[in-house]
Structure formats: C-alpha cells, structure tokens
C-alpha atoms as a PDB file:
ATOM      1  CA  UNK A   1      43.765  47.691  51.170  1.00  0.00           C
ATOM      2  CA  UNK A   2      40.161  48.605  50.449  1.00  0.00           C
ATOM      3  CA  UNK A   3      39.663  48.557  47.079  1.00  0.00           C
ATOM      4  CA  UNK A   4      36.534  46.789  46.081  1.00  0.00           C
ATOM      5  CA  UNK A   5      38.468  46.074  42.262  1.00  0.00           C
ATOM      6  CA  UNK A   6      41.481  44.070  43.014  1.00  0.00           C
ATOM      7  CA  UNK A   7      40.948  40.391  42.110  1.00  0.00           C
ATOM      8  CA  UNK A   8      42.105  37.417  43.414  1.00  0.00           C
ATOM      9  CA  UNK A   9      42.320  34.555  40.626  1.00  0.00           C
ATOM     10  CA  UNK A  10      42.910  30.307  41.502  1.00  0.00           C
ATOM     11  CA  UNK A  11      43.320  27.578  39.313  1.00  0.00           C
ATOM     12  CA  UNK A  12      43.693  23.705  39.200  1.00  0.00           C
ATOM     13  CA  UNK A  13      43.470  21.157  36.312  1.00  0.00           C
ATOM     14  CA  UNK A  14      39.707  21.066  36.212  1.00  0.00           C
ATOM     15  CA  UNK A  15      38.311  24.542  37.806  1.00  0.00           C
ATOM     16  CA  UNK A  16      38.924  28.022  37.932  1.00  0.00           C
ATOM     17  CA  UNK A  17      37.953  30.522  39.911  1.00  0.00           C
ATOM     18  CA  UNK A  18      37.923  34.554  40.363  1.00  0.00           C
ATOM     19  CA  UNK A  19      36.878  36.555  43.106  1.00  0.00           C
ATOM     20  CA  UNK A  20      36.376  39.870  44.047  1.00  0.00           C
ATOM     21  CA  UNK A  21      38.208  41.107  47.100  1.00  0.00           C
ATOM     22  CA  UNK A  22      35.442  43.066  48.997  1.00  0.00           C
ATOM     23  CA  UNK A  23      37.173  44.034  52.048  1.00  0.00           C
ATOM     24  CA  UNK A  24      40.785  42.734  53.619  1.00  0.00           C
ATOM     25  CA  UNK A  25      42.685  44.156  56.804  1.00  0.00           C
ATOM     26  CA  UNK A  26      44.654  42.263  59.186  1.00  0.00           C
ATOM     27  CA  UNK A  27      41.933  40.440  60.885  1.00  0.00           C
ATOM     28  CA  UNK A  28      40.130  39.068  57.840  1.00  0.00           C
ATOM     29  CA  UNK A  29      39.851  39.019  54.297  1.00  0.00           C
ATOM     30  CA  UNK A  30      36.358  38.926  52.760  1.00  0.00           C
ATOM     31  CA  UNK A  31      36.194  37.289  48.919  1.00  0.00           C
ATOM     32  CA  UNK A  32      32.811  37.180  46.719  1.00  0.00           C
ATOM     33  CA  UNK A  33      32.352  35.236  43.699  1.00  0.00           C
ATOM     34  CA  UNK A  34      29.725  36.651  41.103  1.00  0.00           C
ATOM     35  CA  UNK A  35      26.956  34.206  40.573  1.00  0.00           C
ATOM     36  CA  UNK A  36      24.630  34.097  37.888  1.00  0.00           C
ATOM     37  CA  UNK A  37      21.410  31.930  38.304  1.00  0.00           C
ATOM     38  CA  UNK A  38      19.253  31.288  35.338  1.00  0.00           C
ATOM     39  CA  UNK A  39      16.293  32.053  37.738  1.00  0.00           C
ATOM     40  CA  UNK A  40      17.505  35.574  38.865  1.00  0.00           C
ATOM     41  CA  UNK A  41      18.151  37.918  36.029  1.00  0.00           C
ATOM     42  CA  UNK A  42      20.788  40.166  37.752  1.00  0.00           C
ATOM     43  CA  UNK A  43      23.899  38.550  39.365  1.00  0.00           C
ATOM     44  CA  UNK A  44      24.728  37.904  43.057  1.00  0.00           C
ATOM     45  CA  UNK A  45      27.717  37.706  45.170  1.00  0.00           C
ATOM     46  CA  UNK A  46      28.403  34.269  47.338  1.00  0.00           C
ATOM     47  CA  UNK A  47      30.667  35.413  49.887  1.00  0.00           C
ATOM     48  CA  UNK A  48      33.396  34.099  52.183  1.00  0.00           C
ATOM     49  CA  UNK A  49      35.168  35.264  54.901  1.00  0.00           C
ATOM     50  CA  UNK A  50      38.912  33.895  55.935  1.00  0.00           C
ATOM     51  CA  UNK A  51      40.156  34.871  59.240  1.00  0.00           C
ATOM     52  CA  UNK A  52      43.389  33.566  61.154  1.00  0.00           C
ATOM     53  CA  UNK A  53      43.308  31.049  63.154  1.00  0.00           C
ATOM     54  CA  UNK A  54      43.269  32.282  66.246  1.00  0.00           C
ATOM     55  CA  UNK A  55      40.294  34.721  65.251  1.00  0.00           C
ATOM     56  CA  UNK A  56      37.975  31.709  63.975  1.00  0.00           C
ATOM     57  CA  UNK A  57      36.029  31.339  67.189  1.00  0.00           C
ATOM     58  CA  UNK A  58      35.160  34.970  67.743  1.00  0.00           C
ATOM     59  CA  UNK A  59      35.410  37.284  64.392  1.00  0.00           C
ATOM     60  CA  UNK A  60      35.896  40.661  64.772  1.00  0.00           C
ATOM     61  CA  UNK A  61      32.669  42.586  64.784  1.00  0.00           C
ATOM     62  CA  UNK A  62      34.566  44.575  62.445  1.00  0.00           C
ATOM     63  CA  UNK A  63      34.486  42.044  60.014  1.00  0.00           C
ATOM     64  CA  UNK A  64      30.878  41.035  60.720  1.00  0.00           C
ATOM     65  CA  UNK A  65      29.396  43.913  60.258  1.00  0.00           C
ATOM     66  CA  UNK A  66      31.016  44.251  56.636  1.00  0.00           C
ATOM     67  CA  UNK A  67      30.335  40.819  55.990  1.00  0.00           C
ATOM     68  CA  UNK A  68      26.825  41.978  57.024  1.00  0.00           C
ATOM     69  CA  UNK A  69      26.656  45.129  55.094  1.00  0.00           C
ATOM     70  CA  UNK A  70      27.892  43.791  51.946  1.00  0.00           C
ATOM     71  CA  UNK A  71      27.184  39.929  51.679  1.00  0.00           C
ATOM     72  CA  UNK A  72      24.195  39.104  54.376  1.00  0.00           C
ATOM     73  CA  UNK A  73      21.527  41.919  53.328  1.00  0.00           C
ATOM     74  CA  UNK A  74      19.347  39.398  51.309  1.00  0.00           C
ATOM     75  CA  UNK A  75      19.818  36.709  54.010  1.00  0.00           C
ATOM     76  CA  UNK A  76      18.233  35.936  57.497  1.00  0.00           C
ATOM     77  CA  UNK A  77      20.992  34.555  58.359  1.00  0.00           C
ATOM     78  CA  UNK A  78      24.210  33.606  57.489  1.00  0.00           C
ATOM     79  CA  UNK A  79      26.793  30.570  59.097  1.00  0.00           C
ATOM     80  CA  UNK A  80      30.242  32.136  59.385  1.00  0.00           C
ATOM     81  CA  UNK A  81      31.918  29.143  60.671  1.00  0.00           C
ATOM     82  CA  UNK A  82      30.905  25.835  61.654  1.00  0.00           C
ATOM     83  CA  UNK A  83      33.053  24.327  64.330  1.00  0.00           C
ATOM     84  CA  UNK A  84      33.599  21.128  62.408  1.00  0.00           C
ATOM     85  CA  UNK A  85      36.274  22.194  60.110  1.00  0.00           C
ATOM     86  CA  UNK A  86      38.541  23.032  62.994  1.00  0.00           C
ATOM     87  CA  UNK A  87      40.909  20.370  63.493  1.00  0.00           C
ATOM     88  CA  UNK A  88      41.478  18.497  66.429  1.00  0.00           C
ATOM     89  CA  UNK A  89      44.371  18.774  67.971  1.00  0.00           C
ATOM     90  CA  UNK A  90      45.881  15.527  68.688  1.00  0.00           C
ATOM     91  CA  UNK A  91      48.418  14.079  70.949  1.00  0.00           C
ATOM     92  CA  UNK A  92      50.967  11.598  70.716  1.00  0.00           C
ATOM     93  CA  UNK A  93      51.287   9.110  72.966  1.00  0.00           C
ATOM     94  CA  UNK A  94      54.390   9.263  74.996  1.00  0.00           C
ATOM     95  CA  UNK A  95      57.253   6.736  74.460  1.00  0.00           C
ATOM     96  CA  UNK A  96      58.552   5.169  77.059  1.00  0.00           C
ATOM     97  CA  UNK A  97      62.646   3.978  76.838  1.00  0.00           C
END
C-alpha cells in the first residue's frame, strides 16, 4: 500500500529506529528516516530502498524513478547498490567415497 503514514519501527539493546514507509509494492519497498542536522534548520529524509534478490542488479525503473522523485531531488547522484554486499556464492568441494 501507498500510504506515505504507515511506520515501520526496529529495535535492539542499544538503538532504535523509525522510518517512514514512502512507497512499497511488490518489487521494492522504499523506507526514509527523518534527519535533523544542527546545520540545516528543517529536517531531511535519508532514504533506502530494499528490493528482492533477484531484482538487486537491475531495479525497476518504477522504483527509481520514486526513489528519484522523493529521496534524490537534492542529490547529483545517488548509489542504489554497490555490488559488494552481494554474497558470493560458494561451492563445496565434492567428496569423493
């Protein structure tokens, strides 16, 4: 759903955290976290977007051009995924009996 309201709340022992759900369909789900800096008297939005796996590689444009719209407009650019936190598949090495 597209309701710009909804929350999405985590917790651990030493941090918690809210965020605003900006946007969410089945191929991603784009969170914001309000930001106040002493240096900038209004607040700002940090973004993130999660997509599944098999989307990582090649978002939607759907999704970048909301990410765009409502996260990037301040921004030259903006790194939606870095190819480093993928993990590497490994294999096992084959027994032999």
């Amino acid at each position: 759903m597209n309701d710009p309201g909804w929350n999405i709340a985590t917790s651990n022992s030493t941090n918690s955290y809210k965020f605003l759900v900006l946007f969410s369909d089945a191929n991603c789900l784009i969170l914001a976290e309000t930001v106040r800096s002493p240096n900038v008297e209004r607040r700002w939005l940090r973004c993130s977007m999660w997509l599944p796996r098999h989307r990582i590689t090649k978002p939607p444009k759907c999704c970048l051009f909301i990410f765009e719209l409502l996260c990037a407009y301040l921004d030259d650019t903006v790194e939606v995924f870095h190819n480093s936190c993928l993990l590497q598949p490994s294999k096992s090495p084959k027994s032999t009996s």
